[in-house]
PDB file of N, CA and C in Angstrom:
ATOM      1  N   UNK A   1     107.862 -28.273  13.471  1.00  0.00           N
ATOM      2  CA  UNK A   1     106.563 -28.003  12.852  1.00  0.00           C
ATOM      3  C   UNK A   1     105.994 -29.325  12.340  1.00  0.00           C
ATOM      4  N   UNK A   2     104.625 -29.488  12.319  1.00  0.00           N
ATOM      5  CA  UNK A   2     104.135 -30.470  12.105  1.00  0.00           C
ATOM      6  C   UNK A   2     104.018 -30.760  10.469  1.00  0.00           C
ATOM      7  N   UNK A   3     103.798 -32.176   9.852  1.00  0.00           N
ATOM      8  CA  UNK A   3     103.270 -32.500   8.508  1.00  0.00           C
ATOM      9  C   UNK A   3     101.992 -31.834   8.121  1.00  0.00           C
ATOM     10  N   UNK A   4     101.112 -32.020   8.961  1.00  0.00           N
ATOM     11  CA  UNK A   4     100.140 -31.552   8.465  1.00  0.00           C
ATOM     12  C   UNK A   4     100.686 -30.046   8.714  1.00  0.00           C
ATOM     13  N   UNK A   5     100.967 -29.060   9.274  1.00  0.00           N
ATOM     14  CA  UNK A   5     101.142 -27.716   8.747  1.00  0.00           C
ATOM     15  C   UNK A   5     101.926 -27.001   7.672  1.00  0.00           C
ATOM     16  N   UNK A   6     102.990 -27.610   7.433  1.00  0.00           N
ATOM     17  CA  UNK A   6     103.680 -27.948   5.945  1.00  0.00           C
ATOM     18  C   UNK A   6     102.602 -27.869   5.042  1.00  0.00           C
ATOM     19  N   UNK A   7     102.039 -28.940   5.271  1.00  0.00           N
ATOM     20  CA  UNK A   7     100.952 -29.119   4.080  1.00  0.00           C
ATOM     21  C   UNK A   7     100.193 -28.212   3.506  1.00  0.00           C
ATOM     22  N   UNK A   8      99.647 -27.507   4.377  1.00  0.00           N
ATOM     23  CA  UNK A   8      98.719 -26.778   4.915  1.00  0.00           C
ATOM     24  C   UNK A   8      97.292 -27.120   5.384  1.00  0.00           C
ATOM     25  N   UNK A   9      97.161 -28.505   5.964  1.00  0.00           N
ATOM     26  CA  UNK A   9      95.699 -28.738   6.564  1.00  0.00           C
ATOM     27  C   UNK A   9      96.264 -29.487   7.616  1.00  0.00           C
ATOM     28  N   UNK A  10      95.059 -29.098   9.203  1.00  0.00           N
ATOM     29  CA  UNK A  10      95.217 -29.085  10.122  1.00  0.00           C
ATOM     30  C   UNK A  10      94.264 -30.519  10.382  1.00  0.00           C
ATOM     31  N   UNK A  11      94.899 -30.891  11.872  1.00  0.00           N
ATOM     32  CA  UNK A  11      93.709 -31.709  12.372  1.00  0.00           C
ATOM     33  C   UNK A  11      93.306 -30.916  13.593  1.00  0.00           C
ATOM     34  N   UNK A  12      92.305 -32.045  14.045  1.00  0.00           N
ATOM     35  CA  UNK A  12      91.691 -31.210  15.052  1.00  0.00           C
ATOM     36  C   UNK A  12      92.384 -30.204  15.931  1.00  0.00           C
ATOM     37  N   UNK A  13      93.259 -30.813  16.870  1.00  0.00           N
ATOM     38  CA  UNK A  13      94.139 -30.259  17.591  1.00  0.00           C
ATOM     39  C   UNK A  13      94.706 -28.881  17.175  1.00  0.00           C
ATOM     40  N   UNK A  14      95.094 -29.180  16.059  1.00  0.00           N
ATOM     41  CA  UNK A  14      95.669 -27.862  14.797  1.00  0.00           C
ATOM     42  C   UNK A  14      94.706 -26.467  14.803  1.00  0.00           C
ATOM     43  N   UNK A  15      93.381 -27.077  14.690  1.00  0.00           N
ATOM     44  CA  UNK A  15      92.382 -26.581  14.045  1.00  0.00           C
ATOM     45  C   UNK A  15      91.843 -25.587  15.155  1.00  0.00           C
ATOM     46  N   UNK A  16      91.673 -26.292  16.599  1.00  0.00           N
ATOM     47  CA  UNK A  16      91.302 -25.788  17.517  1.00  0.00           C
ATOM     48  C   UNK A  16      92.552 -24.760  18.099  1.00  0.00           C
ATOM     49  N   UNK A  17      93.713 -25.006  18.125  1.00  0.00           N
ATOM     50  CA  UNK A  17      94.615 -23.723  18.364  1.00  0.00           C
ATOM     51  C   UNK A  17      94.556 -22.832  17.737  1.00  0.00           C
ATOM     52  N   UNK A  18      94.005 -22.803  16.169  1.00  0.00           N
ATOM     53  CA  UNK A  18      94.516 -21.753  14.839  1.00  0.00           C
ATOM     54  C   UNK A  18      93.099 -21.140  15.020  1.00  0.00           C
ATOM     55  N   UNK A  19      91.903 -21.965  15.518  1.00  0.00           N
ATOM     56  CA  UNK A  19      90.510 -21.212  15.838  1.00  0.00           C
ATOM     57  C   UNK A  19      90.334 -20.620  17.327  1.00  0.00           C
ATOM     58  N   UNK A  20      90.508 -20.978  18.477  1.00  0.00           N
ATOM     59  CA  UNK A  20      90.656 -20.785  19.484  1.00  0.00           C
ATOM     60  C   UNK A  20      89.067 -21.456  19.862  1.00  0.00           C
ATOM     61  N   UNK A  21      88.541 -22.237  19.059  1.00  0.00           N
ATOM     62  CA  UNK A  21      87.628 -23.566  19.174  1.00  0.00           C
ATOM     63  C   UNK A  21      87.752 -24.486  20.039  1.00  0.00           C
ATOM     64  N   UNK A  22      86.966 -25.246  20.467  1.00  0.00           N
ATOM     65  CA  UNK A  22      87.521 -26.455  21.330  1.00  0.00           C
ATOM     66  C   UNK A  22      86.979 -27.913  20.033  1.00  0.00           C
ATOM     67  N   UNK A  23      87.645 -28.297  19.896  1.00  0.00           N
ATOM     68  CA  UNK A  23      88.019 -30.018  19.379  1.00  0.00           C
ATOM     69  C   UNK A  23      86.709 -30.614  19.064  1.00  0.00           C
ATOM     70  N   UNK A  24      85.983 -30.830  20.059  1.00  0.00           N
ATOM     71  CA  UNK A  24      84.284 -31.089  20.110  1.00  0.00           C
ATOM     72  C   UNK A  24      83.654 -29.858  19.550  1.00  0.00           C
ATOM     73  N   UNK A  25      83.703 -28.631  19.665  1.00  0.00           N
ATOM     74  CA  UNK A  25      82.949 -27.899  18.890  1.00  0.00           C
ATOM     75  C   UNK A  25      83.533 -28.321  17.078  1.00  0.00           C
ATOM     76  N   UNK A  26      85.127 -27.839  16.953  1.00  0.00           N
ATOM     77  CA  UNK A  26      85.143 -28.301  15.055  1.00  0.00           C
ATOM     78  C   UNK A  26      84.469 -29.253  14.613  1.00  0.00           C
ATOM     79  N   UNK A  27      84.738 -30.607  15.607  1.00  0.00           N
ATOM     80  CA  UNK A  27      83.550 -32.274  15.453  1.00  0.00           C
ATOM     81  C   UNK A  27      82.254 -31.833  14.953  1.00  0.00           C
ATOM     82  N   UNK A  28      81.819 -31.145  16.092  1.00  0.00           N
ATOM     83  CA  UNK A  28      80.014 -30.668  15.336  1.00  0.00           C
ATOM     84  C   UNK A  28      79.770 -29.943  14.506  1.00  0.00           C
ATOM     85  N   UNK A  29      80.692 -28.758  14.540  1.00  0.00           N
ATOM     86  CA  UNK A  29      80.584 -28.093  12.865  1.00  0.00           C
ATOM     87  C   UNK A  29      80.844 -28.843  11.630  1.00  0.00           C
ATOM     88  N   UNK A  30      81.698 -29.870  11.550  1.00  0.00           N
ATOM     89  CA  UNK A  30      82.245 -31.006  10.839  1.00  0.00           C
ATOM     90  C   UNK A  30      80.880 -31.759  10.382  1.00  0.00           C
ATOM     91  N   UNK A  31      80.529 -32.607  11.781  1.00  0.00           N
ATOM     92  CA  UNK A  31      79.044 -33.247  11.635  1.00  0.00           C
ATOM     93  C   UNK A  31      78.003 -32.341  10.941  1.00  0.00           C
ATOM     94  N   UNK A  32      77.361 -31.330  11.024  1.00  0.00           N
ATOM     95  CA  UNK A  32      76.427 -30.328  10.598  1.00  0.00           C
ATOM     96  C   UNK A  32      77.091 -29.966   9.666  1.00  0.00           C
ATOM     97  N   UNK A  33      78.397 -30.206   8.742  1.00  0.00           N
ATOM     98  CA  UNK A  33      78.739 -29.770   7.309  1.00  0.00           C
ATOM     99  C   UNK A  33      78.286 -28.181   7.374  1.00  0.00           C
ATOM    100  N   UNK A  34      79.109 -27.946   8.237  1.00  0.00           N
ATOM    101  CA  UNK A  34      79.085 -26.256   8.423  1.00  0.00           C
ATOM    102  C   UNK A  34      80.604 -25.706   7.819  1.00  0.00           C
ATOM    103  N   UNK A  35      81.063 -27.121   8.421  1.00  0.00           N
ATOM    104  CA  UNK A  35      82.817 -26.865   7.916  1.00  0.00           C
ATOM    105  C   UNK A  35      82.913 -28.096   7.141  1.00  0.00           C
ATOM    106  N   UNK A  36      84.030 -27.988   6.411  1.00  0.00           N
ATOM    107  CA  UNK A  36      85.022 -28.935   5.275  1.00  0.00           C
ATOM    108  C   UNK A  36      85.490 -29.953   6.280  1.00  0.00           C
ATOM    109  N   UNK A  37      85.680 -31.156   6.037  1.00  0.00           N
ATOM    110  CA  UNK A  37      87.031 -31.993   6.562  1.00  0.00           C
ATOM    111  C   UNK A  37      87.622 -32.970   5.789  1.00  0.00           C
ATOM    112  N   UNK A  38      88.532 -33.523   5.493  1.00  0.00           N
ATOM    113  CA  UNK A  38      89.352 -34.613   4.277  1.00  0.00           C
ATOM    114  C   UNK A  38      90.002 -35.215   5.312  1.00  0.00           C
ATOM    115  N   UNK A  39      89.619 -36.795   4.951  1.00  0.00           N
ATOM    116  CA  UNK A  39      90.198 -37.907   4.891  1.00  0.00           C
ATOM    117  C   UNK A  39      90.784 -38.583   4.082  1.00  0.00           C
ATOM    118  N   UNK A  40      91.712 -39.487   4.052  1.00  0.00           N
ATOM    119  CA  UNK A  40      91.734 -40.739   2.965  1.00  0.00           C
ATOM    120  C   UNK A  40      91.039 -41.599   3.340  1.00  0.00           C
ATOM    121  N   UNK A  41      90.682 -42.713   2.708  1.00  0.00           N
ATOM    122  CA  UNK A  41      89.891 -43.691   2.935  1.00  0.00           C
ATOM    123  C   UNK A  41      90.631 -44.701   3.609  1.00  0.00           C
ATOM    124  N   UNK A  42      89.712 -45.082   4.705  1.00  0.00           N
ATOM    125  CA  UNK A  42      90.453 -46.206   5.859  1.00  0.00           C
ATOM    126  C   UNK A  42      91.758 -45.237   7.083  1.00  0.00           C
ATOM    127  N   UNK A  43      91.805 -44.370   6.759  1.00  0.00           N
ATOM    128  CA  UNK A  43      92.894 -43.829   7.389  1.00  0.00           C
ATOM    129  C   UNK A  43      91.623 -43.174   8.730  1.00  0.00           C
ATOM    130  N   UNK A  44      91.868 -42.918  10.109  1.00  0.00           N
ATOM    131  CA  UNK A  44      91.189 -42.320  11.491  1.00  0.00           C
ATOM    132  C   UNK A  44      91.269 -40.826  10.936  1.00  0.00           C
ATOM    133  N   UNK A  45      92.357 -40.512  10.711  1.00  0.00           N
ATOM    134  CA  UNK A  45      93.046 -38.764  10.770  1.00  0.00           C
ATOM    135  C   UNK A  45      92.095 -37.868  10.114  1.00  0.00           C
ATOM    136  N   UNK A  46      91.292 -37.115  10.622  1.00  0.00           N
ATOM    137  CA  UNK A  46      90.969 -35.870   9.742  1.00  0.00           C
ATOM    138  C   UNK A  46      91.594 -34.255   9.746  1.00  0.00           C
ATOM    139  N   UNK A  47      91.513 -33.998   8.455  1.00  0.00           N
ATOM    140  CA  UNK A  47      92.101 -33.366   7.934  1.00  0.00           C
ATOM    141  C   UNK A  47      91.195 -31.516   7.684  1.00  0.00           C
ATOM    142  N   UNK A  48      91.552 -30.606   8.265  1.00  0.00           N
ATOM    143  CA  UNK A  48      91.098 -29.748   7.219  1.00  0.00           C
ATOM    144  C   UNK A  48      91.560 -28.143   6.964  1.00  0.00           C
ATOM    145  N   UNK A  49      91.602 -27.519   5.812  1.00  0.00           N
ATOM    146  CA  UNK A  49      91.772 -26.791   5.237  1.00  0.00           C
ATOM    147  C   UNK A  49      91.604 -25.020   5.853  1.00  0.00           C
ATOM    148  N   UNK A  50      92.574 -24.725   6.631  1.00  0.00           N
ATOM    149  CA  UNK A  50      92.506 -23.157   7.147  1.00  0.00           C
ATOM    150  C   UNK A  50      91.836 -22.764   6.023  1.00  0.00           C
ATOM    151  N   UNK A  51      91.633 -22.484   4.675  1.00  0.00           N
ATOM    152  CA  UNK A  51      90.817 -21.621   3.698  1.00  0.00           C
ATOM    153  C   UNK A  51      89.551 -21.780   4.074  1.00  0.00           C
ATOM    154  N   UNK A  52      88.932 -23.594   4.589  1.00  0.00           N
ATOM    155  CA  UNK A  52      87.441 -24.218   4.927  1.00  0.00           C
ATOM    156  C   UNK A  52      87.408 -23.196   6.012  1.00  0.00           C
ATOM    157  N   UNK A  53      88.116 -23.268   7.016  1.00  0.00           N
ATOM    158  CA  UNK A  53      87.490 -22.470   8.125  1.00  0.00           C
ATOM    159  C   UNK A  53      87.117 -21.088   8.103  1.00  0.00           C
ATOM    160  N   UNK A  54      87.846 -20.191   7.190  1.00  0.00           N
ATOM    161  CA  UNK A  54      87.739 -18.834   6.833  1.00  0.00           C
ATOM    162  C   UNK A  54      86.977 -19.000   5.967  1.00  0.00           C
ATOM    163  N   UNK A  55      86.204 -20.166   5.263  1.00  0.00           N
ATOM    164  CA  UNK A  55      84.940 -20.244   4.240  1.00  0.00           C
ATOM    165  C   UNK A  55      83.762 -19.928   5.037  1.00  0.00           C
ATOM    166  N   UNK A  56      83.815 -21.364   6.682  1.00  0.00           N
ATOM    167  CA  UNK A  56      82.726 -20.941   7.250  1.00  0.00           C
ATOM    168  C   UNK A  56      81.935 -19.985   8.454  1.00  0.00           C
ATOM    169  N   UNK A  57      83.212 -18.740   8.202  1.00  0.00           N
ATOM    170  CA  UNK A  57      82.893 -17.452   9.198  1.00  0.00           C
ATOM    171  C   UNK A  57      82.321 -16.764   8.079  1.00  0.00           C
ATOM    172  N   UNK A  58      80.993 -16.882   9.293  1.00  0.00           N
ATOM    173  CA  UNK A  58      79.690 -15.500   8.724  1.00  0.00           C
ATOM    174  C   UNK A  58      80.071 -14.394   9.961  1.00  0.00           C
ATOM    175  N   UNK A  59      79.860 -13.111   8.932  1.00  0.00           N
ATOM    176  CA  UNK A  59      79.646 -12.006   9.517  1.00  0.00           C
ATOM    177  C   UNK A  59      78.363 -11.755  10.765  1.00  0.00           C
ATOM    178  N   UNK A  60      79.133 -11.089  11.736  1.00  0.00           N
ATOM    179  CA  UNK A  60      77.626 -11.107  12.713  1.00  0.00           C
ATOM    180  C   UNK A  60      77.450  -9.285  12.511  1.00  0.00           C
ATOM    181  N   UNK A  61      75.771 -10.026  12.683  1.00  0.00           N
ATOM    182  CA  UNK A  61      75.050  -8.914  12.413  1.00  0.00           C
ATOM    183  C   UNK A  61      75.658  -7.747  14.014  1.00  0.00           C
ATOM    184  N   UNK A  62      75.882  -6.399  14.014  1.00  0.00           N
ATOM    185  CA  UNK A  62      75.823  -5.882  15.112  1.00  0.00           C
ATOM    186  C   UNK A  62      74.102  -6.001  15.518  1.00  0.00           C
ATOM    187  N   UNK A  63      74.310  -5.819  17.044  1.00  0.00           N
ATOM    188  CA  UNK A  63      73.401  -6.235  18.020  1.00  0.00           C
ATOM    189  C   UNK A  63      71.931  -5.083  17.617  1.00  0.00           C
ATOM    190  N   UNK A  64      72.808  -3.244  17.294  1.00  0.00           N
ATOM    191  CA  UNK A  64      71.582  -2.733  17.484  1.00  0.00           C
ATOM    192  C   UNK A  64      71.301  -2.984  15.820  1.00  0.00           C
ATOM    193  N   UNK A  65      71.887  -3.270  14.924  1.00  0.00           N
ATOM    194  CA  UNK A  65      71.150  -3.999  13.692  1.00  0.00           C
ATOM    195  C   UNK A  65      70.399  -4.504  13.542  1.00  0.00           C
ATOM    196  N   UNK A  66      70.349  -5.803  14.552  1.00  0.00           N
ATOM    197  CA  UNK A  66      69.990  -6.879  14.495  1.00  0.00           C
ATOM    198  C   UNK A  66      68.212  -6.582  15.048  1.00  0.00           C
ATOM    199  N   UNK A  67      68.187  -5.458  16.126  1.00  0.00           N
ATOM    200  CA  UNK A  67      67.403  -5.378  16.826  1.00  0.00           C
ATOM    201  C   UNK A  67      66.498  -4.314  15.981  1.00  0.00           C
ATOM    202  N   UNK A  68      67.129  -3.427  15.462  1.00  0.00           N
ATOM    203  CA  UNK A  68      66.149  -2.877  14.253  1.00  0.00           C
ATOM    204  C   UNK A  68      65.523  -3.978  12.944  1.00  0.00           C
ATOM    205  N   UNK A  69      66.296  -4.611  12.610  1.00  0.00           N
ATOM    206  CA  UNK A  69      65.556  -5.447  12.028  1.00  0.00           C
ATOM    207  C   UNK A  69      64.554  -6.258  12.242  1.00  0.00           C
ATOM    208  N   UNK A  70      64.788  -6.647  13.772  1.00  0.00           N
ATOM    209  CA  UNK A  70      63.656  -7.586  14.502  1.00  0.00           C
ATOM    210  C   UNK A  70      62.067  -6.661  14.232  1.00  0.00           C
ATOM    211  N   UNK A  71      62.578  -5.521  15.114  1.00  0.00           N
ATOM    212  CA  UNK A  71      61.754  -4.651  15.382  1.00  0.00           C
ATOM    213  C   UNK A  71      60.938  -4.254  13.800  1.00  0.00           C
ATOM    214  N   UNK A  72      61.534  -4.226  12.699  1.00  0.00           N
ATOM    215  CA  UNK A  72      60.817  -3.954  11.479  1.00  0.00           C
ATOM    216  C   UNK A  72      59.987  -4.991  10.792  1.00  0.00           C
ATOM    217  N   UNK A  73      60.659  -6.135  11.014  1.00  0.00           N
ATOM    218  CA  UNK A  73      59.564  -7.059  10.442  1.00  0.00           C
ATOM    219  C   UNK A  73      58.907  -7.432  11.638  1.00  0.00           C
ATOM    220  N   UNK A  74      58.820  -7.438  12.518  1.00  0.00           N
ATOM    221  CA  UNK A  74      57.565  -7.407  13.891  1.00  0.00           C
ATOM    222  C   UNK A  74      56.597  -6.198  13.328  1.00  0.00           C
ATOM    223  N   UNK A  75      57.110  -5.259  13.099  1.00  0.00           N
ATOM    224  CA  UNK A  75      55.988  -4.196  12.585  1.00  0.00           C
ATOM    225  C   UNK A  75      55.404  -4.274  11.420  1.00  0.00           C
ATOM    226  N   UNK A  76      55.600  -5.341   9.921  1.00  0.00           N
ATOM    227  CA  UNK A  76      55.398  -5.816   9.055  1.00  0.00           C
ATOM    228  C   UNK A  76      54.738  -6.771   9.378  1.00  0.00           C
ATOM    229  N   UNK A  77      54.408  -7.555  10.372  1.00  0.00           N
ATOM    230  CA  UNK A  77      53.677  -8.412  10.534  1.00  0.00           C
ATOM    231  C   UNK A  77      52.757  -8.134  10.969  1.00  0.00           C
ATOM    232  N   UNK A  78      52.817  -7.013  11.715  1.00  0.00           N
ATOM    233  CA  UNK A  78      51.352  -6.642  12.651  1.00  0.00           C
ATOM    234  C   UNK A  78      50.564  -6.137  11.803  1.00  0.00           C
TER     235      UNK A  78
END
C-alpha cells in the first residue's frame, strides 16, 4: 500500500482509480477549484483529500426534473 494512502490523501493516479476519473479530468477540476489539492511548497507532488472529492459531488438533478423545471420557468418567462 502506498504512503500517500496510509495517510489518507491521494495523488493523481490515486485519485483517478478511487474516482474512476481520468488524471487530466482531476487536473481541470483542480485548475477550476472545483476540487481541493495540497502541496508543500517546492515539492511537484499533489496531494488530495478523498473527503475533497466527496465535497465536490453535486447531486444530479433527474432528467424528467430537470425538464419540468426548464419547462416552468420557460412558461414564467413568456
Amino acid at each position: 500500500m502506498s504512503q500517500s494512502i496510509e495517510t489518507g490523501y491521494l495523488n493523481y493516479e490515486q485519485a483517478s482509480d478511487y474516482t474512476g476519473l481520468s488524471q487530466r479530468t482531476l487536473r481541470r477540476l483542480v485548475a477550476r477549484g472545483d476540487l481541493k489539492a495540497y502541496k508543500f511548497p517546492g515539492v511537484k507532488n499533489v496531494l488530495i483529500d478523498p473527503k475533497d472529492i466527496k465535497r465536490a459531488l453535486k447531486p444530479v438533478t433527474p432528467l424528467a426534473e430537470h425538464n419540468a423545471m426548464a419547462r416552468a420557468i420557460a412558461g414564467d418567462a413568456a
